[in-house]
Protein backbone atom coordinates (compact mmCIF):
# COMPACT_ATOMS: atom_id res chain seq x y z
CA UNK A 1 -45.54 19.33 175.86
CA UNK A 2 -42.78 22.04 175.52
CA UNK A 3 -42.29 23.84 172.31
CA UNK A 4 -38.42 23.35 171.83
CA UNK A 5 -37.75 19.97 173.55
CA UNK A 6 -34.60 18.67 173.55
CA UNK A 7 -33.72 15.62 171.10
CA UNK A 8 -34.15 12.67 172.84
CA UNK A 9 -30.77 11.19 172.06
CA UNK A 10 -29.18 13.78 173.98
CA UNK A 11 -30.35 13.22 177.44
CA UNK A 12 -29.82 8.96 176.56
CA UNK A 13 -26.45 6.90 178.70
CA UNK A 14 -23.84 5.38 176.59
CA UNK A 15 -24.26 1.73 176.49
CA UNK A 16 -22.18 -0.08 179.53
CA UNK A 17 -23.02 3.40 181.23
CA UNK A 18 -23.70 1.81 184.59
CA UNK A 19 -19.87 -0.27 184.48
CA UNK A 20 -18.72 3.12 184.64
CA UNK A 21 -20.80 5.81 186.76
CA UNK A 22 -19.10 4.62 190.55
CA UNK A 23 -19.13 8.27 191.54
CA UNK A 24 -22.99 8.19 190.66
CA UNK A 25 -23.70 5.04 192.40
CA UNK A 26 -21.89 6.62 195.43
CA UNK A 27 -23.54 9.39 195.89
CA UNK A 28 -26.76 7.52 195.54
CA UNK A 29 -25.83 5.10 198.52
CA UNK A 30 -24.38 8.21 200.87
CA UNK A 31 -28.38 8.68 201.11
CA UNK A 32 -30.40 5.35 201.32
CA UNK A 33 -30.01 4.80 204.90
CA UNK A 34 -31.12 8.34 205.94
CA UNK A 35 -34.05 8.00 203.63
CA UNK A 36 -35.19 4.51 204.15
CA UNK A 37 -35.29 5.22 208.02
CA UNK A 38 -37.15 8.88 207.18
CA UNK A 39 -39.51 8.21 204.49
CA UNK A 40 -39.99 4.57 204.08
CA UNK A 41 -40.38 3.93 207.50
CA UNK A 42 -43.12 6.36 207.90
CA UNK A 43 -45.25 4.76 204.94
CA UNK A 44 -48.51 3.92 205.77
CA UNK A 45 -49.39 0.87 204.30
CA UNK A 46 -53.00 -0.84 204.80
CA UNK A 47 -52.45 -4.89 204.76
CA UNK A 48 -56.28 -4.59 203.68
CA UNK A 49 -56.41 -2.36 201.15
CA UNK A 50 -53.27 -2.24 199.25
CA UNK A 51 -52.81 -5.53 197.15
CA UNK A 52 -49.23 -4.41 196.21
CA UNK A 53 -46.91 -1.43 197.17
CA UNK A 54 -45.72 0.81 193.26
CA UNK A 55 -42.54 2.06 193.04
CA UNK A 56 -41.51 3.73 190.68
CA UNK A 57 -37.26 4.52 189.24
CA UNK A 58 -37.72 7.97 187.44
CA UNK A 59 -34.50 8.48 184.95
CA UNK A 60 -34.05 4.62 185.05
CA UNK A 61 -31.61 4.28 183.18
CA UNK A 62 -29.78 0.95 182.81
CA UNK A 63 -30.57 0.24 186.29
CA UNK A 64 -27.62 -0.39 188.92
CA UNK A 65 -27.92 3.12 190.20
CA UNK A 66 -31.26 2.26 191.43
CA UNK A 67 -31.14 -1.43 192.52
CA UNK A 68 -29.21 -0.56 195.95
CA UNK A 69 -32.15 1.86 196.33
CA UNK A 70 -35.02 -0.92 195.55
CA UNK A 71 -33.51 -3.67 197.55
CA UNK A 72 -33.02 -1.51 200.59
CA UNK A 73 -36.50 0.66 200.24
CA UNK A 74 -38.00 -3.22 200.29
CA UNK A 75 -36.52 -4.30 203.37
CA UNK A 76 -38.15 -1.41 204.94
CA UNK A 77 -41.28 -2.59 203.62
CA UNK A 78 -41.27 -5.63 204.31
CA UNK A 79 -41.07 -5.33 207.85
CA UNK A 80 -43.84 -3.47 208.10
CA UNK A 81 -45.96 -5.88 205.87
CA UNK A 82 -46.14 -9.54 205.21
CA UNK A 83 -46.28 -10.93 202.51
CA UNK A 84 -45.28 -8.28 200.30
CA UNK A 85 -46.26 -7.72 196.70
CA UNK A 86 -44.39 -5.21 194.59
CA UNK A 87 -44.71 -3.48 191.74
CA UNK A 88 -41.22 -1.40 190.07
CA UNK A 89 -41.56 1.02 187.11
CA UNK A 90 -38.75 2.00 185.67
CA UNK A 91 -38.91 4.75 183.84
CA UNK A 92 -37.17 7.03 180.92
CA UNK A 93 -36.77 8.14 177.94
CA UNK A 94 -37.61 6.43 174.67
CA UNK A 95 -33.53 6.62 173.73
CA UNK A 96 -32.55 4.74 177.41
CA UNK A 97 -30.27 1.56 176.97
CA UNK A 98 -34.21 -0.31 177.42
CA UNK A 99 -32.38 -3.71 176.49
CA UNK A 100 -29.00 -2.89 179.01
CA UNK A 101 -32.28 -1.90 181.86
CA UNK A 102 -34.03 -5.32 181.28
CA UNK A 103 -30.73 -7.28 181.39
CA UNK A 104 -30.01 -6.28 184.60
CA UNK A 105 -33.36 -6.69 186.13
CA UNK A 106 -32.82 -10.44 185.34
CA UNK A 107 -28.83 -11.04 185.78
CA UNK A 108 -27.11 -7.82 187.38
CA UNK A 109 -25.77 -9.09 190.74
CA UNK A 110 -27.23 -6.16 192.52
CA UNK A 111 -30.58 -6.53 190.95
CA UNK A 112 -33.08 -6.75 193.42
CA UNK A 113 -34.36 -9.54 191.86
CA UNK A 114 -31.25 -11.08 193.22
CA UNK A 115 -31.02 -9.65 196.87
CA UNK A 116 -34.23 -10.15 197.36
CA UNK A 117 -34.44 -13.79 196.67
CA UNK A 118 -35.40 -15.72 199.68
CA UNK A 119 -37.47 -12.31 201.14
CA UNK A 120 -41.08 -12.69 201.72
CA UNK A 121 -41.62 -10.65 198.52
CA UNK A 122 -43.17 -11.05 195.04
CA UNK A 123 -41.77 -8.61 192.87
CA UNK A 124 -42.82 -7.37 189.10
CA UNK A 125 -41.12 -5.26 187.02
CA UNK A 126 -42.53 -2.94 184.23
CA UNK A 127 -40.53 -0.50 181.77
CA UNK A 128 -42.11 2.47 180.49
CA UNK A 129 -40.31 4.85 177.79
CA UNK A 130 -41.42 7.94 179.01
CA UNK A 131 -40.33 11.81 180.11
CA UNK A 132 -40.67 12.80 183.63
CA UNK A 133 -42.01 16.24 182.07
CA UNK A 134 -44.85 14.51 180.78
CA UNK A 135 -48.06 12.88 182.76
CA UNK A 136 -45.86 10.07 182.50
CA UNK A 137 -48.30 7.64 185.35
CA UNK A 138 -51.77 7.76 186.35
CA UNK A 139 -52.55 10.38 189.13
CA UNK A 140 -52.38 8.92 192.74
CA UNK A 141 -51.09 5.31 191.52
CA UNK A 142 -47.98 5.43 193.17
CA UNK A 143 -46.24 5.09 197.08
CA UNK A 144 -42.84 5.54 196.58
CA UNK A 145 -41.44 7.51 193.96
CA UNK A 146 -37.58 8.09 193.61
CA UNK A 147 -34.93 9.23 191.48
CA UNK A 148 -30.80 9.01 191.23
CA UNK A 149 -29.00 11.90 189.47
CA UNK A 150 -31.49 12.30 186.96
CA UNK A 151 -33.59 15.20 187.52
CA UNK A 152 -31.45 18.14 186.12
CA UNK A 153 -32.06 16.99 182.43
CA UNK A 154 -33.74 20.14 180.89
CA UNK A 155 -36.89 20.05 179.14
CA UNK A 156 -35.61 22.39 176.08
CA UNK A 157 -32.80 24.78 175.51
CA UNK A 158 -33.56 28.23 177.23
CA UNK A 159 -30.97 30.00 174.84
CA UNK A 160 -27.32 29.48 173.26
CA UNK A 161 -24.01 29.74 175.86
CA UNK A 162 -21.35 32.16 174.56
CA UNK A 163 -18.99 31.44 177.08
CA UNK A 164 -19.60 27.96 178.89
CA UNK A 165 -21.58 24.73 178.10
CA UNK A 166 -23.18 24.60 181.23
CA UNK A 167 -26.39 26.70 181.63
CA UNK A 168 -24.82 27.65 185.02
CA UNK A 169 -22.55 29.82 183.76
CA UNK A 170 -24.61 31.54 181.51
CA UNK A 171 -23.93 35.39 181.24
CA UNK A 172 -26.05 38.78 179.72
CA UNK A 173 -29.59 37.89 178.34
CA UNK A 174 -28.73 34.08 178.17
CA UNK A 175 -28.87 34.15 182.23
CA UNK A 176 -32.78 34.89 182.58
CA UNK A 177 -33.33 32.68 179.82
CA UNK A 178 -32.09 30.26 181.85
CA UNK A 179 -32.91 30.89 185.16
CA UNK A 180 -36.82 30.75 184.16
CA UNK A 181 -36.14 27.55 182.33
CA UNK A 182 -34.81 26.40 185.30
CA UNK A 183 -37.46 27.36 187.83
CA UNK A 184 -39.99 26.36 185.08
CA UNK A 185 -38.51 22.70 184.78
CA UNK A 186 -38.42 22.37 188.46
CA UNK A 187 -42.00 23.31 189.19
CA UNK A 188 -43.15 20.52 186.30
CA UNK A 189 -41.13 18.00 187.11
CA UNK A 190 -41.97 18.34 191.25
CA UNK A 191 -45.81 19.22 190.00
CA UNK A 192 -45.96 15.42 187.74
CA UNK A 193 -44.26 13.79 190.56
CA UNK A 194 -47.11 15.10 193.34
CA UNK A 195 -49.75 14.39 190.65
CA UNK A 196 -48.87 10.43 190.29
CA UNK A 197 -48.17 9.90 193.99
CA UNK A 198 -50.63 8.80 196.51
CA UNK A 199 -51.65 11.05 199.33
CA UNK A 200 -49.01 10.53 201.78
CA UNK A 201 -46.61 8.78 199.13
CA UNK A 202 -42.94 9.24 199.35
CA UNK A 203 -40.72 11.19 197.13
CA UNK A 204 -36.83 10.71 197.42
CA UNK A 205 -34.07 12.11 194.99
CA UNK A 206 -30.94 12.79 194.50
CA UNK A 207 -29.90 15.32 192.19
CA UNK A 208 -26.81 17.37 190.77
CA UNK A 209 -26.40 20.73 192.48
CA UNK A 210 -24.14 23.83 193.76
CA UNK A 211 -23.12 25.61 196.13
CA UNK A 212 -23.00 29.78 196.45
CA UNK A 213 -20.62 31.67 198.65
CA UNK A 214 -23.05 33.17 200.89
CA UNK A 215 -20.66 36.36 201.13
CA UNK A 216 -19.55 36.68 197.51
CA UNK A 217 -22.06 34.54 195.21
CA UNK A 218 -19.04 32.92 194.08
CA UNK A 219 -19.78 29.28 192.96
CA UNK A 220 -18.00 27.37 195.19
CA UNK A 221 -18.97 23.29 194.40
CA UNK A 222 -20.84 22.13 191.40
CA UNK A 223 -21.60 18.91 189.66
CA UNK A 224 -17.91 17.73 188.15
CA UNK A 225 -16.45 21.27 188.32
CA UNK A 226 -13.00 20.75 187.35
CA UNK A 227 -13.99 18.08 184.82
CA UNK A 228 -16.37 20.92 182.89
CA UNK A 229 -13.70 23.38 183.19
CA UNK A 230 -11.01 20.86 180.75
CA UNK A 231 -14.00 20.27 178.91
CA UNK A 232 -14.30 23.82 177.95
CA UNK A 233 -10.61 23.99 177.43
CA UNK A 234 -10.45 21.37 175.28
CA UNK A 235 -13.43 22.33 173.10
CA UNK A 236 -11.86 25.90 172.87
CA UNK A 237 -8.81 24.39 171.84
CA UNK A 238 -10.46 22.33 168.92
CA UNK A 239 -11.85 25.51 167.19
CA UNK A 240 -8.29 27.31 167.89
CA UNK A 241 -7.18 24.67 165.56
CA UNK A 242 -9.51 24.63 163.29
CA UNK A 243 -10.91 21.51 163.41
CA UNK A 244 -14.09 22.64 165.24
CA UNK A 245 -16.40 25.22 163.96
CA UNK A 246 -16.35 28.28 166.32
CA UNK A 247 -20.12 29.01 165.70
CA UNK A 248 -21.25 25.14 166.64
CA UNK A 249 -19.08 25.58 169.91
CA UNK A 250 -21.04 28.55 170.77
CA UNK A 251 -24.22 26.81 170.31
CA UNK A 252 -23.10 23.57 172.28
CA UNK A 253 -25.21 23.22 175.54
CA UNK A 254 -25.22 20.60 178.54
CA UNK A 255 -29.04 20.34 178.77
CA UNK A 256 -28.24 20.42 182.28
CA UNK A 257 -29.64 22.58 185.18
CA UNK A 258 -27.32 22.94 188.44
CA UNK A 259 -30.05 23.81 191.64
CA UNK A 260 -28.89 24.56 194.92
CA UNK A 261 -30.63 23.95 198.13
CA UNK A 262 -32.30 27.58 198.53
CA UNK A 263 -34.04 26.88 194.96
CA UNK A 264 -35.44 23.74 196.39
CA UNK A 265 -36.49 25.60 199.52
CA UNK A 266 -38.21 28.14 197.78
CA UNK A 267 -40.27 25.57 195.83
CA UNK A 268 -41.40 23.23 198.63
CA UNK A 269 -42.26 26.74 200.70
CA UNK A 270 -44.41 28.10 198.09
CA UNK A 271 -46.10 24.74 197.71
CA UNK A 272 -46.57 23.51 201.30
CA UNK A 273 -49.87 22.00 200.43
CA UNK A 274 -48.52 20.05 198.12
CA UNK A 275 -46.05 18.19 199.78
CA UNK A 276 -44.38 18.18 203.67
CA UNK A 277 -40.52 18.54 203.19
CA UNK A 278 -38.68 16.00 205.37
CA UNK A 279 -35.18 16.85 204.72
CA UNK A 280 -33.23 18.78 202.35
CA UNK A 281 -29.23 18.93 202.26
CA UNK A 282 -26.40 18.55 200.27
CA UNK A 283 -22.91 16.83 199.96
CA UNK A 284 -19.77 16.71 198.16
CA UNK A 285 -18.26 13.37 197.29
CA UNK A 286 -14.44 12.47 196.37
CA UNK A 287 -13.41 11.21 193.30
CA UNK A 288 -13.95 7.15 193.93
CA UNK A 289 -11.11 6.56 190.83
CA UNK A 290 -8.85 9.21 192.72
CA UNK A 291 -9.11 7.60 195.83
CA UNK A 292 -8.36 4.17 194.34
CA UNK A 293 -5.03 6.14 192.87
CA UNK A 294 -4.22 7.61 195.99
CA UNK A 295 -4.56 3.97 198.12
CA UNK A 296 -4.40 0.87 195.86
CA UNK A 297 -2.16 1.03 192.50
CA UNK A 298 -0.55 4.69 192.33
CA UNK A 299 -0.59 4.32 188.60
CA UNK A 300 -1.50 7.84 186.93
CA UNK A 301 -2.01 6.47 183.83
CA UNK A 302 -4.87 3.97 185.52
CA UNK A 303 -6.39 6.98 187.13
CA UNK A 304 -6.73 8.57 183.72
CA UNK A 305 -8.10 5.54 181.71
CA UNK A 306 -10.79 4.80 184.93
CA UNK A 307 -11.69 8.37 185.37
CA UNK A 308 -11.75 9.30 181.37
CA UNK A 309 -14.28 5.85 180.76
CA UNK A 310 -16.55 7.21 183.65
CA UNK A 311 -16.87 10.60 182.24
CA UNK A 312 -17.38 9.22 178.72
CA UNK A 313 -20.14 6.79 180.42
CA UNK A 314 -22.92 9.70 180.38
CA UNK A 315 -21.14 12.72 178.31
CA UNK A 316 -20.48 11.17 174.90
CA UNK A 317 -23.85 11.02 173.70
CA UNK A 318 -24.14 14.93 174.55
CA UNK A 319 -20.67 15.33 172.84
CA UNK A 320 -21.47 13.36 169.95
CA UNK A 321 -24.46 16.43 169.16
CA UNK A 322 -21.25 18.69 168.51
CA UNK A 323 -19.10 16.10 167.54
CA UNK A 324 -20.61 13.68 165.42
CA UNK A 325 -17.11 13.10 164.08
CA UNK A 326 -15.75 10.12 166.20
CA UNK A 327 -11.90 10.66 164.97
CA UNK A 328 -12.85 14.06 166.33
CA UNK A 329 -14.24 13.33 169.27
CA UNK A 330 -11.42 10.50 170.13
CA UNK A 331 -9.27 13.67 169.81
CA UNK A 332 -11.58 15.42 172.19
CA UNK A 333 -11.43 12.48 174.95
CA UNK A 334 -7.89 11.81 174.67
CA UNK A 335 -7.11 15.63 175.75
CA UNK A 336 -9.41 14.92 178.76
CA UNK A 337 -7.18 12.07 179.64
CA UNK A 338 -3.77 14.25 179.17
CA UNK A 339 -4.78 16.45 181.72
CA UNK A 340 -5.99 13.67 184.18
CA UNK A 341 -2.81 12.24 183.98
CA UNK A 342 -1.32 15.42 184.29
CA UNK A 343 -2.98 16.55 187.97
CA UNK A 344 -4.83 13.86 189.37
CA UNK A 345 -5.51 15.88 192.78
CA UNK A 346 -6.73 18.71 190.57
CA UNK A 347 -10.21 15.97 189.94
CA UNK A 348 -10.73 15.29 193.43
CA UNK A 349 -13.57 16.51 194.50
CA UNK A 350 -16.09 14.69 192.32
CA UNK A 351 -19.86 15.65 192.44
CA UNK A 352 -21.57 17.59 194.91
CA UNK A 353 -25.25 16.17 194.93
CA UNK A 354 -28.77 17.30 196.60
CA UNK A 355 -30.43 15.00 198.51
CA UNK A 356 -34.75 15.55 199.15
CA UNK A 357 -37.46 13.73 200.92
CA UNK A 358 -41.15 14.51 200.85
CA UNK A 359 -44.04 13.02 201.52
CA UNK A 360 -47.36 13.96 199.46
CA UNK A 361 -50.19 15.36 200.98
């Protein structure tokens, strides 16, 4: 266990989070294909043996995000083996929307338990509240192991930021703090997921990231840059008026790590007996709600609403740490919308995400 975790409420979606997180979902489905035809083809699967096939959903949340991955993993399986039992774990943190996640197992129309029907399947579910920095499964119970935009959560809170909330940005002593954290985090979490999967299990992810200038070390793309950049504004403007204290500002974090592929690379390199990379590469997605602007209603004011709910979706419960006042923080979220009804081009290029296969050793 770490010595300063993080409270657990922190790191937890805001109810409904899933209604809202289309750039998430999107990035998840850019990479299915690619790794269902990669990884889960590859699986070696003994009819004999193997009564059912685990899979586990690490940083479950309430779900959606990872039925598309599920339903499409399974059709991959299930050509390879007949009949097919299953076995999903969905795993995260005791502070997850648990009711929202078991919900939408049973009525979401996505739900695999849905888009499955009619498959030569038998699928069971099982929800664990867990932290994927813990020994959250049994060693080598598991075949396919995979996780959408979840990974970057921090264990603990390297140091304070003076000059950003995002750890990526962090400047003098607070860098190092945070650049072991980070490399620290990464080895655990990659270290648990080897130790629960199956020799030659699959690992698949997709994860928040950025992009360096190879010339400069300029950061070029990161996970929701412009969007962090009003946040900062607008927090900065809140203790300019007073109405936020200056010290609590400079304490606020975004438990939030921001890899880039050569971090990755230098992980799965050092640890080639642990696991054999299959691919490794990034990609930047547009802004879903800025496209819909741009094609279907031309309504700024739309953009804003749709774009301000999906932010809100997974940042609240962070912002509600700083500002548990919700007059306060309605203050907060209604500057983010000004200024996405004031530039809408200026949001779109969304997320920029990692994508990684590996198989276990």
């Amino acid at each position: 266990m770490n010595d300063n975790p993080l409270n657990a409420s922190i790191t937890g979606m805001r109810e409904g989070y899933s209604e809202y997180a289309i750039s998430q979902y999107n990035a998840v489905t850019n990479g299915i294909d690619r790794a269902a035809s990669q990884l889960i083809d590859a699986l070696e699967l003994s009819p004999t043996t193997d009564s059912y096939v685990h899979m586990v959903d690490l940083g479950a949340a309430d779900g959606v995000n990872s039925f598309p991955v599920i339903d499409q993993f399974s059709r991959a399986l299930i050509k390879k083996t007949r009949p097919l039992n299953l076995l999903v774990s969905h795993i995260d943190l005791p502070s997850a929307d648990f009711n929202g996640l078991s919900h939408n197992i049973q009525n979401h129309e996505r739900s695999y338990r849905h888009t499955l029907a009619g498959e030569k399947i038998t699928v069971y579910s099982v929800i664990a509240p867990d932290s994927f920095y813990n020994a959250f499964l049994p060693a080598g119970s598991v075949d396919i192991l995979f996780s959408t935009t979840a990974l970057h959560y921090a264990s603990r809170q390297a140091s304070t930021l003076s000059r950003h909330v995002l750890p990526l940005f962090a400047t003098g002593d607070e860098k190092p703090a945070w650049e072991k954290q980070s490399e620290s985090d990464l080895n655990t979490v990659l270290t648990n997921i080897h130790r629960c999967l199956k020799p030659g299990g699959k690992f698949w992810a997709v994860v928040p990231a950025h992009r360096r200038d190879e010339a400069t070390g300029e950061i070029k793309n990161y996970w929701y840059r412009e969007v962090l950049a009003v946040m900062c504004d607008q927090l900065r403007a809140l203790v300019t008026k007073g109405i936020l204290d200056e010290e609590s500002w400079n304490h606020f974090v975004l438990p939030v790590h921001q890899w880039n592929l050569q971090q990755w690379q230098k992980w799965f390199t050092a640890n080639d007996s642990m696991f054999r990379l299959e691919f490794l590469y990034a990609e930047e997605q547009a802004n879903p709600y800025l496209e819909r602007f741009r094609n279907e209603h031309q309504d700024p004011s739309r953009f804003a609403d749709d774009y301000l709910s999906s932010i809100r979706a997974w940042s609240e419960r962070i912002i509600m740490q700083l500002i548990p006042d919700r007059k306060v923080r309605n203050e907060f979220f209604t500057g983010l919308r000004d200024q996405f009804l004031k530039a809408p081009d200026r949001f779109a290029n969304d997320t920029f995400s990692l994508y990684v296969g590996a198989t276990r050793w």
